[in-house]
C-alpha atoms as a PDB file:
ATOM      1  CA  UNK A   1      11.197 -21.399  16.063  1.00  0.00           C
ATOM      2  CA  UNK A   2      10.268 -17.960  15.033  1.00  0.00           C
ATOM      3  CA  UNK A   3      12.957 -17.551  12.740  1.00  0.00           C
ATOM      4  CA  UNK A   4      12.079 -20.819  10.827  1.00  0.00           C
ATOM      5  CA  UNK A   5       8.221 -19.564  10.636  1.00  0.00           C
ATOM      6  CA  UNK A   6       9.296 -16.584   9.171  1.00  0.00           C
ATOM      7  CA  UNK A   7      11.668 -18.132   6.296  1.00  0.00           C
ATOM      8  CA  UNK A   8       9.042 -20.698   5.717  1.00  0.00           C
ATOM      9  CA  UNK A   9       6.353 -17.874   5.406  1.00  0.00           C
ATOM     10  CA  UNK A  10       8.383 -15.776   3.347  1.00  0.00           C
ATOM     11  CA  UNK A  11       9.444 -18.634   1.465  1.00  0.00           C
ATOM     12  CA  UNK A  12       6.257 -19.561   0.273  1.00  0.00           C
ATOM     13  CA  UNK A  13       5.379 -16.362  -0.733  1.00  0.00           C
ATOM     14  CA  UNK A  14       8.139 -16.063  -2.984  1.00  0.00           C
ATOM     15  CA  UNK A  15       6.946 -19.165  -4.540  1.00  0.00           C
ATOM     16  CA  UNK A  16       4.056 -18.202  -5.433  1.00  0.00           C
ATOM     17  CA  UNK A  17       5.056 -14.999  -7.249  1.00  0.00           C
ATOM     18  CA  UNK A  18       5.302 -15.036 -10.731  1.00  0.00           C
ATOM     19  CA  UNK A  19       8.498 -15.922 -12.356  1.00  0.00           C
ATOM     20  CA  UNK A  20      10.219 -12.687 -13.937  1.00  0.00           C
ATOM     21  CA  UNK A  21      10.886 -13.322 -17.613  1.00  0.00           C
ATOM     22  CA  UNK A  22      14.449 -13.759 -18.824  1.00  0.00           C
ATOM     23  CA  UNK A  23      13.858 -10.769 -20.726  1.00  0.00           C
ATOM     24  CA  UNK A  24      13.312  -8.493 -17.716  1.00  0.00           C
ATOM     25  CA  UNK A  25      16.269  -9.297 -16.259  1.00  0.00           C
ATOM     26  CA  UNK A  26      18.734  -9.727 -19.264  1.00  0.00           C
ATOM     27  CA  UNK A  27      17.728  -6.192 -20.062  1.00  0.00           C
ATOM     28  CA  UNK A  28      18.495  -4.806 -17.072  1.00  0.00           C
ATOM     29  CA  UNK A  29      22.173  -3.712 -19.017  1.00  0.00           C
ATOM     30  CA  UNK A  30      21.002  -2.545 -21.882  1.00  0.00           C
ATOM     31  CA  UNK A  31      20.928   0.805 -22.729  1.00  0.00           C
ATOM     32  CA  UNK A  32      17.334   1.348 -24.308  1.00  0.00           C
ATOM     33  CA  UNK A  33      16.074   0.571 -21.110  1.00  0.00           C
ATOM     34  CA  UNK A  34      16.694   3.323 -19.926  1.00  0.00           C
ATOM     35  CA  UNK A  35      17.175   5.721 -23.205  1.00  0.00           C
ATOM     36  CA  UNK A  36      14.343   4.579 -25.263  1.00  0.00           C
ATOM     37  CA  UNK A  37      11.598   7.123 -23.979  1.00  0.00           C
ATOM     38  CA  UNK A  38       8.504   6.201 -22.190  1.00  0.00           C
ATOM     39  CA  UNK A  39       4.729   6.688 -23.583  1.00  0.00           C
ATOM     40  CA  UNK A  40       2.891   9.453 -22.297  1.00  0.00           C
ATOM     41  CA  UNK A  41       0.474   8.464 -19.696  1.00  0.00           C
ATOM     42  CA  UNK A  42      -2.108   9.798 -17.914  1.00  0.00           C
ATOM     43  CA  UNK A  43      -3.365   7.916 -14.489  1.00  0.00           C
ATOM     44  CA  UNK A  44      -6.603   7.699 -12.787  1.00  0.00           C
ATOM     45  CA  UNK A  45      -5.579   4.931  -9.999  1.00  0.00           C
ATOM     46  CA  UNK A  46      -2.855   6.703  -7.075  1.00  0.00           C
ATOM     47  CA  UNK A  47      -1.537   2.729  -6.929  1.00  0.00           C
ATOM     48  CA  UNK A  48      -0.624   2.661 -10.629  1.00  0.00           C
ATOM     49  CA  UNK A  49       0.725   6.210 -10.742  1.00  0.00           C
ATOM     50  CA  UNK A  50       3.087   5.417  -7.356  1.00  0.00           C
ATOM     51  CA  UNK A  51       4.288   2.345  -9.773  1.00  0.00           C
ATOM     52  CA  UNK A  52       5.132   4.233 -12.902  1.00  0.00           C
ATOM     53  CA  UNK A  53       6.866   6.922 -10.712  1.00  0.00           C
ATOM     54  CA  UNK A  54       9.106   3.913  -8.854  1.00  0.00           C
ATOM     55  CA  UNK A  55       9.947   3.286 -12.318  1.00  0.00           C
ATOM     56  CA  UNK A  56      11.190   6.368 -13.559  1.00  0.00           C
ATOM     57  CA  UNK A  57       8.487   7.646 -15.299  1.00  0.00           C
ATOM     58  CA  UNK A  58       6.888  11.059 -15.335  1.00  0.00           C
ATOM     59  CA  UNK A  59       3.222  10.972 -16.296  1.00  0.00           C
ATOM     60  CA  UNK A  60       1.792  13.610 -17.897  1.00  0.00           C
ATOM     61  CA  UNK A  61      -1.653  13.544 -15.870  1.00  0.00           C
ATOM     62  CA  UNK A  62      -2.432  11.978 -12.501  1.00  0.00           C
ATOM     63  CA  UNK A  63      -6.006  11.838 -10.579  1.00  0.00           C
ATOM     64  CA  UNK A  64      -6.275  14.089  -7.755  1.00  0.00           C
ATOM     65  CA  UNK A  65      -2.931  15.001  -7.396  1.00  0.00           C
ATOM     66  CA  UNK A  66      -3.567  16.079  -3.332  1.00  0.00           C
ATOM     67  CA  UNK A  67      -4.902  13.300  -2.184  1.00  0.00           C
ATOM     68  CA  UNK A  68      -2.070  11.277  -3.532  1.00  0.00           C
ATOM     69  CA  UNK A  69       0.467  13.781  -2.007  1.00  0.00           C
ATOM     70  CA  UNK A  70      -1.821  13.448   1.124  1.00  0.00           C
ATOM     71  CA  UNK A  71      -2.301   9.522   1.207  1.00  0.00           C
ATOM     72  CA  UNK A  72       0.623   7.719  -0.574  1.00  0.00           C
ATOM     73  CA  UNK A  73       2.956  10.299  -0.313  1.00  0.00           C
ATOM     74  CA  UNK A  74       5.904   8.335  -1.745  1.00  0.00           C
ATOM     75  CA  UNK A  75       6.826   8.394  -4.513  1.00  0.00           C
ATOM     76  CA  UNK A  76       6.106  11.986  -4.728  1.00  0.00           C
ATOM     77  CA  UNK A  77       4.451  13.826  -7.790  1.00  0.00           C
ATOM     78  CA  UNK A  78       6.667  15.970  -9.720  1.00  0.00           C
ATOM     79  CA  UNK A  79       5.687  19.368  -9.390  1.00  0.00           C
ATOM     80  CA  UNK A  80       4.667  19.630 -13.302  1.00  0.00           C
ATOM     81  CA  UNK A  81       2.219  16.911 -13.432  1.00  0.00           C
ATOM     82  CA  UNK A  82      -1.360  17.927 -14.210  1.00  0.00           C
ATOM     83  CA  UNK A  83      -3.910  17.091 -12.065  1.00  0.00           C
ATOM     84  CA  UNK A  84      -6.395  15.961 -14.376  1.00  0.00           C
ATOM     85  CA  UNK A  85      -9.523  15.819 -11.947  1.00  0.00           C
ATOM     86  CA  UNK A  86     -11.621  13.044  -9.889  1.00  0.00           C
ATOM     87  CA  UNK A  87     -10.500   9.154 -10.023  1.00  0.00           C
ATOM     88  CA  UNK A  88     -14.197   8.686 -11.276  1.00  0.00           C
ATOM     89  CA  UNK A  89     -15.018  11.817 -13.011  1.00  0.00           C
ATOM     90  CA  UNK A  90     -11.597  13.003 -14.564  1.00  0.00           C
ATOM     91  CA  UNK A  91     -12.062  15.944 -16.876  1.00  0.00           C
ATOM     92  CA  UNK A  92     -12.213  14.665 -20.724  1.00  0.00           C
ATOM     93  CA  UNK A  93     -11.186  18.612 -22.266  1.00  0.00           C
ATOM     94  CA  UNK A  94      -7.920  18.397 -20.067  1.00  0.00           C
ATOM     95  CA  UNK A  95      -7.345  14.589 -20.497  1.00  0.00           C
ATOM     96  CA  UNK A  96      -7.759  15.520 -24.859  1.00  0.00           C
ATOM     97  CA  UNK A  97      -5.456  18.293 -24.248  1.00  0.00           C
ATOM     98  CA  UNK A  98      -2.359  16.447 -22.783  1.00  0.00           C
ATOM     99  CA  UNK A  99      -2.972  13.739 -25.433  1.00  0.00           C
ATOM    100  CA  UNK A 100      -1.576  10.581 -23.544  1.00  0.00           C
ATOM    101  CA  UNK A 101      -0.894   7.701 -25.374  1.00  0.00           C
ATOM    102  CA  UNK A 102      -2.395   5.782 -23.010  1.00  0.00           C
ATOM    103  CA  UNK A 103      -4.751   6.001 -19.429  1.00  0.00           C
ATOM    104  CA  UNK A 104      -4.419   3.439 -16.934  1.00  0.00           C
ATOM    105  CA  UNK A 105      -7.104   2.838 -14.379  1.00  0.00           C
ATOM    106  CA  UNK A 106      -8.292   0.383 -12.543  1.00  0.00           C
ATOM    107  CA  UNK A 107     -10.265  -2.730 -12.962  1.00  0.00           C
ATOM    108  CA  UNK A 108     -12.881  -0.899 -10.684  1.00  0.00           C
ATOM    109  CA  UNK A 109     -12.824   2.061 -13.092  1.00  0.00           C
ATOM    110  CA  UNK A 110     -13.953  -0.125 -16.350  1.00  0.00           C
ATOM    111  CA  UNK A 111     -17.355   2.073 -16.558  1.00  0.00           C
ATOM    112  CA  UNK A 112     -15.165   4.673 -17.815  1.00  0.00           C
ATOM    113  CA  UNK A 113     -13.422   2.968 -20.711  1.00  0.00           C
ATOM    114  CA  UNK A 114     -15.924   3.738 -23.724  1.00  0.00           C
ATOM    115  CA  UNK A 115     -15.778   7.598 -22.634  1.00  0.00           C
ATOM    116  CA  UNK A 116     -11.943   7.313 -21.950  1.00  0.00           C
ATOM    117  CA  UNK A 117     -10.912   5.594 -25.122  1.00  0.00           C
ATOM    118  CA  UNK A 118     -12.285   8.438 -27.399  1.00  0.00           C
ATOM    119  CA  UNK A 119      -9.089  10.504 -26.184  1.00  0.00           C
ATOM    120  CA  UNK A 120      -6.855   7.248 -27.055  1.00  0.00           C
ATOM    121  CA  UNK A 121      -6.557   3.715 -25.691  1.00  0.00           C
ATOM    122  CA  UNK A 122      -7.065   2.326 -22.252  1.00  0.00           C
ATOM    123  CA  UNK A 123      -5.172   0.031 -19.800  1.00  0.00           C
ATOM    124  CA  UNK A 124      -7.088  -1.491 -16.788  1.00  0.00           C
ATOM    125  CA  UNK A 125      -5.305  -3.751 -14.260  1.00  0.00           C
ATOM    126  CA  UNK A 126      -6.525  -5.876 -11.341  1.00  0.00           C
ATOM    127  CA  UNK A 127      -4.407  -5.615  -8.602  1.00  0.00           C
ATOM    128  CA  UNK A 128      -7.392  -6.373  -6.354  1.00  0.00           C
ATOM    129  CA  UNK A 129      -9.666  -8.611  -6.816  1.00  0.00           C
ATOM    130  CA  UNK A 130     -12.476 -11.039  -4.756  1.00  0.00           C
ATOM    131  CA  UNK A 131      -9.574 -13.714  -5.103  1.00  0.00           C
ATOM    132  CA  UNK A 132      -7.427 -11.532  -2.739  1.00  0.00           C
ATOM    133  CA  UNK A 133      -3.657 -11.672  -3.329  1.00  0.00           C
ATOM    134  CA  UNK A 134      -2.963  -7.805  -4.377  1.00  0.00           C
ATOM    135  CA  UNK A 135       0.806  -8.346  -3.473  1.00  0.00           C
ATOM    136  CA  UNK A 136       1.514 -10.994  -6.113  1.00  0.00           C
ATOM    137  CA  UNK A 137      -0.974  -8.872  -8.721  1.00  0.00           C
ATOM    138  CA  UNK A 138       1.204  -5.997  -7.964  1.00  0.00           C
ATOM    139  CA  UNK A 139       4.187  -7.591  -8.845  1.00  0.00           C
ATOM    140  CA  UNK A 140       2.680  -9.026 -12.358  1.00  0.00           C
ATOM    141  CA  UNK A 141       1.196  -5.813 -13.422  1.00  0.00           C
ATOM    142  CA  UNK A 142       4.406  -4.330 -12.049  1.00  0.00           C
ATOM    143  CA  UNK A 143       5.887  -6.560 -15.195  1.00  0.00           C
ATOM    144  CA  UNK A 144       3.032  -5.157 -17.469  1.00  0.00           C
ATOM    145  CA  UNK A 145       3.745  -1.775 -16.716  1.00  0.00           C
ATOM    146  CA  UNK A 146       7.560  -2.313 -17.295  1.00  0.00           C
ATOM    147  CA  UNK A 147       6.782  -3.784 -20.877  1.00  0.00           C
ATOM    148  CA  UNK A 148       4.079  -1.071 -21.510  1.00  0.00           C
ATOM    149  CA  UNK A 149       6.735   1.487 -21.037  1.00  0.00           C
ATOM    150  CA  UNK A 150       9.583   0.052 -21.982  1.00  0.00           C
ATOM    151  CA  UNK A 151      11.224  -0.350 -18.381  1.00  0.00           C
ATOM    152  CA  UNK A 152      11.392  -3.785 -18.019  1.00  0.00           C
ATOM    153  CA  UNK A 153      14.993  -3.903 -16.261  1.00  0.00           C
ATOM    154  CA  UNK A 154      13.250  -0.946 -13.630  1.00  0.00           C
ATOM    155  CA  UNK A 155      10.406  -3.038 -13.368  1.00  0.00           C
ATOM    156  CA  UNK A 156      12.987  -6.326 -12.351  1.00  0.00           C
ATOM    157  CA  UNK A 157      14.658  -4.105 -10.311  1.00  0.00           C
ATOM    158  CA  UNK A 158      11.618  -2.901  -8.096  1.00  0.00           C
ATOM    159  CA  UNK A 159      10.187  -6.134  -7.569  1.00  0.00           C
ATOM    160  CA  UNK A 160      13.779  -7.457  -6.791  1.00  0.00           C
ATOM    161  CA  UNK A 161      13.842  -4.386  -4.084  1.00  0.00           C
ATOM    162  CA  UNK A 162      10.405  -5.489  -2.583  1.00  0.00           C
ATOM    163  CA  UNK A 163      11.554  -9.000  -1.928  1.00  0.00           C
ATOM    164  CA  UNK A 164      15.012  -7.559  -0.089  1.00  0.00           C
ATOM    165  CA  UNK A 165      13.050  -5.269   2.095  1.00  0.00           C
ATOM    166  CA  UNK A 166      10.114  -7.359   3.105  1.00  0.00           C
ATOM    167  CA  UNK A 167      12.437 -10.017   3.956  1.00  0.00           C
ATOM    168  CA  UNK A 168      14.902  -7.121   5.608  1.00  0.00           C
ATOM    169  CA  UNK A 169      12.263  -5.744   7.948  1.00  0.00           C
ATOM    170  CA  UNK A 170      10.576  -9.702   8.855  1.00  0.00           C
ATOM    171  CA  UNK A 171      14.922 -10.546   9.974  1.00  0.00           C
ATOM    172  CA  UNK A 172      14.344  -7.616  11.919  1.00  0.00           C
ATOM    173  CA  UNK A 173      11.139  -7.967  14.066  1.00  0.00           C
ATOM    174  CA  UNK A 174      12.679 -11.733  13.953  1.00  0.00           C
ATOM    175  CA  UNK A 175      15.108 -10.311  16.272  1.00  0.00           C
ATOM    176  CA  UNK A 176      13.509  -7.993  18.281  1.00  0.00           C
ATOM    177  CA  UNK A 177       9.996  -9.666  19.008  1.00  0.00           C
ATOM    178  CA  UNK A 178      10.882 -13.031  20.522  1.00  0.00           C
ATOM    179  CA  UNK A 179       8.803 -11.883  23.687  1.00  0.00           C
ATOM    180  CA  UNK A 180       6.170 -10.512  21.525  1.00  0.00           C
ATOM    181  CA  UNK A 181       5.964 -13.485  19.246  1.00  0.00           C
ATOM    182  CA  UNK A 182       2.421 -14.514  19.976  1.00  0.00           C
ATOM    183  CA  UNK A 183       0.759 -11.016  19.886  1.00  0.00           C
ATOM    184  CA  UNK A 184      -1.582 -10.125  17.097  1.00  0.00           C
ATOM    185  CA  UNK A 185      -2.440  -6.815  16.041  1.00  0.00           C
ATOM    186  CA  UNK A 186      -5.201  -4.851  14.965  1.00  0.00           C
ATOM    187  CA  UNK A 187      -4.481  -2.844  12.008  1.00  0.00           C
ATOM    188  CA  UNK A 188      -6.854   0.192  11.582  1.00  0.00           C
ATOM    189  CA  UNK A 189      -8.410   3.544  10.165  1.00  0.00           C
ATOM    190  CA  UNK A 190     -10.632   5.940  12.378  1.00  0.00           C
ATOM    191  CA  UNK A 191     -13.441   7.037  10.504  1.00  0.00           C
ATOM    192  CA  UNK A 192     -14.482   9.208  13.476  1.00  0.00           C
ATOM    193  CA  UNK A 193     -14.691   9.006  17.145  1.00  0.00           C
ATOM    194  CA  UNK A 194     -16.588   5.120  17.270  1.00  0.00           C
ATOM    195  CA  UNK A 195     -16.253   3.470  13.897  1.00  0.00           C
ATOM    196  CA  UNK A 196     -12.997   1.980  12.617  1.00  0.00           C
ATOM    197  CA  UNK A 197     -11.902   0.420   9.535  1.00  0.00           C
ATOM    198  CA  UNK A 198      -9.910  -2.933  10.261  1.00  0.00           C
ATOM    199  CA  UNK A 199      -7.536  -4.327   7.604  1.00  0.00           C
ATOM    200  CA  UNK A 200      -7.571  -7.789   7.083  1.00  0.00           C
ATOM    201  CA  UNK A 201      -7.967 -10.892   4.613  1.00  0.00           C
ATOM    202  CA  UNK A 202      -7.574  -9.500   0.462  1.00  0.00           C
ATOM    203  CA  UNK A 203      -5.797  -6.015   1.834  1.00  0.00           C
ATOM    204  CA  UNK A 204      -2.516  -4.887   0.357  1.00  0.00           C
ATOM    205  CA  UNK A 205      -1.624  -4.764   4.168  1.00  0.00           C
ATOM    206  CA  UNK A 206      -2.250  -8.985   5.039  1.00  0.00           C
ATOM    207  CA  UNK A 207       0.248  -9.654   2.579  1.00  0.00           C
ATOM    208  CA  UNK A 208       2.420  -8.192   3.753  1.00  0.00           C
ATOM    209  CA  UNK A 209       1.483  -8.879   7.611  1.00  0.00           C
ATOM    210  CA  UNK A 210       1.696 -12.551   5.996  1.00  0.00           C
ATOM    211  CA  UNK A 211       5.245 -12.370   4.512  1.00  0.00           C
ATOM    212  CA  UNK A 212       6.659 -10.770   8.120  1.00  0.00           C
ATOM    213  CA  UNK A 213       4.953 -13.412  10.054  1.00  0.00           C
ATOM    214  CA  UNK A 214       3.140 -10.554  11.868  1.00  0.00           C
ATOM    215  CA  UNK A 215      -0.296 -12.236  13.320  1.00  0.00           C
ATOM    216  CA  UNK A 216      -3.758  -9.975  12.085  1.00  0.00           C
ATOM    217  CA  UNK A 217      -6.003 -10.019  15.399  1.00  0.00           C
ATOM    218  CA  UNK A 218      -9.133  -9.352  12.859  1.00  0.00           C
ATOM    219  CA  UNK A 219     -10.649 -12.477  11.637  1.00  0.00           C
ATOM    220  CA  UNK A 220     -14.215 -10.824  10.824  1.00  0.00           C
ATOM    221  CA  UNK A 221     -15.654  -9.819   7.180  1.00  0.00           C
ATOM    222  CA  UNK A 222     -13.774  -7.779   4.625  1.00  0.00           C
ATOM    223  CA  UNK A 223     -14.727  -6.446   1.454  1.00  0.00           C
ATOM    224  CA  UNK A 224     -13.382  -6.548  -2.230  1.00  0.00           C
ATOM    225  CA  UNK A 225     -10.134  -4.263  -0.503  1.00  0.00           C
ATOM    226  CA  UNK A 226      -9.787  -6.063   2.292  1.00  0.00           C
ATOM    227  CA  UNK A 227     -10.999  -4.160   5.036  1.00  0.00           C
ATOM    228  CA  UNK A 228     -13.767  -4.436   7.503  1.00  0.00           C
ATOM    229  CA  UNK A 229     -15.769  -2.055   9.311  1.00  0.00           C
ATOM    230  CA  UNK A 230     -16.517  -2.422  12.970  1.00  0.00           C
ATOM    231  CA  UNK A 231     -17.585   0.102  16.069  1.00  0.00           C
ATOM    232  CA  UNK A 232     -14.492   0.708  18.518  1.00  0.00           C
ATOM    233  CA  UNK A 233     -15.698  -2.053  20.759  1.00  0.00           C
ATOM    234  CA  UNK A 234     -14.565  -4.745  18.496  1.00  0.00           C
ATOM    235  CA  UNK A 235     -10.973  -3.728  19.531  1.00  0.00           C
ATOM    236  CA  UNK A 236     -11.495  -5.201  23.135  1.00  0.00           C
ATOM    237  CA  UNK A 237     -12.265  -8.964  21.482  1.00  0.00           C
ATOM    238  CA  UNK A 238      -8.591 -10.261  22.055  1.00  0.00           C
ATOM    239  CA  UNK A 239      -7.117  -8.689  25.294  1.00  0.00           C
ATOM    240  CA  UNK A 240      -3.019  -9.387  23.995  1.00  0.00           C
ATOM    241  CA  UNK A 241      -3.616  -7.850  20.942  1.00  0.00           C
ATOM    242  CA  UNK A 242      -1.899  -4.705  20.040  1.00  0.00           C
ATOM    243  CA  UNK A 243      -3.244  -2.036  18.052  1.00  0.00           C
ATOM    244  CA  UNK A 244      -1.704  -0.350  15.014  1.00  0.00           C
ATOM    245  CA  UNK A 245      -3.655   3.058  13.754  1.00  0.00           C
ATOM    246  CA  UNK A 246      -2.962   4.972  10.434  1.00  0.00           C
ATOM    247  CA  UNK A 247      -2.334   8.736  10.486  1.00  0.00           C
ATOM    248  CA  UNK A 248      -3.491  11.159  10.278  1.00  0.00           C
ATOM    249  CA  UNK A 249      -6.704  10.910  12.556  1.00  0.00           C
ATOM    250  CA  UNK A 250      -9.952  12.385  11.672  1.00  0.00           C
ATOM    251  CA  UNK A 251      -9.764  16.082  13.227  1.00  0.00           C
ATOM    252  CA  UNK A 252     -12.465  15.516  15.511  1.00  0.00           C
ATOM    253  CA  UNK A 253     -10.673  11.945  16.454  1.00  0.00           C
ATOM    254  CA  UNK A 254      -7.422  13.734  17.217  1.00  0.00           C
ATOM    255  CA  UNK A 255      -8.719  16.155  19.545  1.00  0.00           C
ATOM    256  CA  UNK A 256     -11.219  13.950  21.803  1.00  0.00           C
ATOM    257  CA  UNK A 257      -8.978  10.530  21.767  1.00  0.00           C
ATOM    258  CA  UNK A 258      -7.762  11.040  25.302  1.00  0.00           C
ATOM    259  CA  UNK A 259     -11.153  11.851  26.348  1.00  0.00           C
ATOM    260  CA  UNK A 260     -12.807   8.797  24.607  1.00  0.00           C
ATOM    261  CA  UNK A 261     -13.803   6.618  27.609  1.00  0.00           C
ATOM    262  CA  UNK A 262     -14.649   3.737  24.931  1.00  0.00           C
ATOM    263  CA  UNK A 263     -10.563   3.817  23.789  1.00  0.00           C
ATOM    264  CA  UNK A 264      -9.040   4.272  26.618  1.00  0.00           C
ATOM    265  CA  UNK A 265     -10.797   1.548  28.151  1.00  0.00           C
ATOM    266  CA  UNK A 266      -9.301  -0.510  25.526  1.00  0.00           C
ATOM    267  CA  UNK A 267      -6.551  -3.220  27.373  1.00  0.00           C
ATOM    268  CA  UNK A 268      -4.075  -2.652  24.260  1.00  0.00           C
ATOM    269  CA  UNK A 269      -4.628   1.177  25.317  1.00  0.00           C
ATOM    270  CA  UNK A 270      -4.459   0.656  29.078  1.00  0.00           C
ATOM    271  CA  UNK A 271      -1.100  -1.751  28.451  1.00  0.00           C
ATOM    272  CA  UNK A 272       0.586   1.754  26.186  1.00  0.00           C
ATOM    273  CA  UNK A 273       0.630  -1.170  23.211  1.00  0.00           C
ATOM    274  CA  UNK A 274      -0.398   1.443  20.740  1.00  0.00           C
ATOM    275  CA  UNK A 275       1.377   2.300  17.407  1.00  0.00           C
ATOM    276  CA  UNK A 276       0.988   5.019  15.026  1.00  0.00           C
ATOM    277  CA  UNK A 277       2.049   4.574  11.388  1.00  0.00           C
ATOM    278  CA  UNK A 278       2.221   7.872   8.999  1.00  0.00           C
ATOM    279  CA  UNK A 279      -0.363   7.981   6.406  1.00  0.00           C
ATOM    280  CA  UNK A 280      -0.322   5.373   4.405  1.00  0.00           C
ATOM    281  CA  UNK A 281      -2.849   4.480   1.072  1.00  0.00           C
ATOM    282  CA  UNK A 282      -4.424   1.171   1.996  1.00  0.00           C
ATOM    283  CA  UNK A 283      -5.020   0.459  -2.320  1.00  0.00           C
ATOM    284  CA  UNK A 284      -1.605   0.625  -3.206  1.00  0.00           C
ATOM    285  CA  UNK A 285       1.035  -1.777  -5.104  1.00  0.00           C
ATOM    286  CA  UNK A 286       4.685  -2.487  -4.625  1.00  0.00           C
ATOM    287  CA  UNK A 287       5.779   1.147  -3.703  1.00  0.00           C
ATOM    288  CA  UNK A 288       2.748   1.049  -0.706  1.00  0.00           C
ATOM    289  CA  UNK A 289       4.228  -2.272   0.047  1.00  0.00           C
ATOM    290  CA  UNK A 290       7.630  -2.215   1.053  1.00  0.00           C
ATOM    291  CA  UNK A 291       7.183   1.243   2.588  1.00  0.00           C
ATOM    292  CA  UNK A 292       4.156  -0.644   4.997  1.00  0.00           C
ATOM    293  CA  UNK A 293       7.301  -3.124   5.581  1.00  0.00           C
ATOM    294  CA  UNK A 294       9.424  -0.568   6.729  1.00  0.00           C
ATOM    295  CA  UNK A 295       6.665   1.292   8.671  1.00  0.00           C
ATOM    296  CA  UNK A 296       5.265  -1.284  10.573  1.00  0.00           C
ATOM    297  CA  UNK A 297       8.646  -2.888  11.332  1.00  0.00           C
ATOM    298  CA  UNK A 298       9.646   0.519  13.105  1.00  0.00           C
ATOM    299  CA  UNK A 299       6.792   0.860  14.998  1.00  0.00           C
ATOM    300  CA  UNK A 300       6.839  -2.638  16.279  1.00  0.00           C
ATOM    301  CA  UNK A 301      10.292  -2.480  17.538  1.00  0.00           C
ATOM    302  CA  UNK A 302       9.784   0.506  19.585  1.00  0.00           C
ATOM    303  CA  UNK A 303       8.892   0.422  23.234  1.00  0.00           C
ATOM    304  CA  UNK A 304       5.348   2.476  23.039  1.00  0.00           C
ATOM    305  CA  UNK A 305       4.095   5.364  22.412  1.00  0.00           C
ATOM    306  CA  UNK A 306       2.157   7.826  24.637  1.00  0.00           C
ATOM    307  CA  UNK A 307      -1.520   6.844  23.116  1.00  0.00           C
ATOM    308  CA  UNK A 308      -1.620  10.329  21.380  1.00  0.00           C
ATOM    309  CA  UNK A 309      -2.146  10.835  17.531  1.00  0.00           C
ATOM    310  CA  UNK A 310       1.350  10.998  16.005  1.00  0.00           C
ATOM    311  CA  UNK A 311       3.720   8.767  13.433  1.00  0.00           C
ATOM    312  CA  UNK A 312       6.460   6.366  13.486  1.00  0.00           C
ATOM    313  CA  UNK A 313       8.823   5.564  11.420  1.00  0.00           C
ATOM    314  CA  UNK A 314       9.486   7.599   7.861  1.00  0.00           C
ATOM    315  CA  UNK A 315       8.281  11.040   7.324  1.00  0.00           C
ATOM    316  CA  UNK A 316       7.530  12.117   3.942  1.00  0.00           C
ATOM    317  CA  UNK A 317      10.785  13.132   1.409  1.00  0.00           C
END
């Protein structure tokens, strides 16, 4: 029974991707695709610049180059990549001086356009949206970006590699999770010690939850990102629910967790059904995707954890 919910889910997801066009694919063996060279881009959103990089692509500028090393991770920055200041306030002298040929942001971003397009034009892509749906955006704009940049066979290719490991890690926890079919989780972010973010309906994240047949525990209010934000408390709602935390916690988080009467009174805590995931950006595309997948998949499997701030699954490369 689980197995068929899972095709079927996954199934329908497929479906309601966007078609590649023959062209994507048909040029996958030609040579320009990979010869003819890319434009010069600079990048104010961490989800489009973790795109570009999965398709080969250096930019010459990126948006607070740290915080993407510190939040998405992978694909990792190229040591010779400028860091061409704040996602909202990037620095115009440095962005003129690299001299793109184009700057991709956001749809979220579009104040910025007039200023931006004085240095050269602008690209702006909705991958989320009030609609919802970032994971089938993310594969469209995914396509965009390949014809932008003349990598349409890399942008087949990643999209292709998406679908495999999705449906990879949903055969797995098919497997291993027949006891745990009917528990939900709670996916979340600690903003400090009694305030939590909680991932849910029009997040990167329920897409995927959605295409592993992984049950969200959180039915409450999200915004435009898809996530919520709720005091501790609201963890104790559904008793068999797990919970699922992003690293790494908030310094003061880390160090008073064991002594936070209000968590470990939590039945998911008291039961040792706690997971930690590494750090993850909860904005991201394709890239954010499948490595979520992969994540989540690991820490499901496993038999606990001890309740204390840590990771599982991938570490950083």
């Amino acid at each position: 029974m689980l197995r068929r919910g899972f095709i079927k889910t996954l199934a329908l997801w497929l479906l309601t991707l966007p078609a590649i066009p023959r062209r994507a694919w048909s040029g996958m063996q030609a040579a320009g695709d990979v010869t003819s060279p890319a434009p010069r881009l600079a990048v104010l959103d961490w989800g489009l610049a973790e795109t570009v990089l999965a398709l080969g692509i250096t930019p010459v500028g990126v948006a607070e180059i740290d915080g993407y090393r510190d939040n998405v991770v992978i694909p990792a920055i190229p040591a010779g990549v400028a860091d061409v200041g704040l996602r909202l306030a990037p620095s115009l002298e440095w962005l003129q001086q690299l001299a793109p040929d184009f700057i991709l942001i956001n749809s979220s971003q579009e104040a910025q356009r007039a200023m931006l397009e004085r240095i050269c034009p602008v690209r702006a892509f909705a991958v989320y949206t009030d609609q919802g749906a970032p994971l089938s955006h993310a594969q469209r704009i995914t396509l965009e970006l390949g014809r932008l940049c003349r990598r349409e066979a890399a942008a087949g290719e990643l999209i292709a590699q998406t679908r495999q490991t999705l449906a990879r890690a949903g055969a797995e926890l098919d497997s291993s999770r027949r006891r745990l079919a009917s528990e939900p989780i709670y996916l979340i972010r600690f903003f400090d010690a009694l305030h939590i973010g909680i991932y849910g309906e029009r997040s990167l994240f329920q897409d995927v939850m959605d295409a592993l047949g992984v049950k969200n525990a959180w039915r409450g209010p999200t915004d435009y990102w898809g996530i919520g934000v709720a005091g501790l408390e609201a963890l104790a709602a559904r008793q068999e629910a797990a919970i699922v935390y992003f690293t790494p916690l908030p310094a003061p988080v880390a160090a008073g967790l064991q002594g936070n009467r209000l968590w470990q009174a939590l039945p998911a805590v008291k039961q040792r059904r706690v997971y930690g995931l590494a750090p993850f950006w909860g904005f991201g595309m394709l890239p954010s995707a499948g490595r979520f997948a992969r994540e989540l998949a690991a820490a499901l499997k496993a038999q606990g954890n001890d309740n204390s701030p840590g990771a599982v699954g991938e570490t950083a490369k």
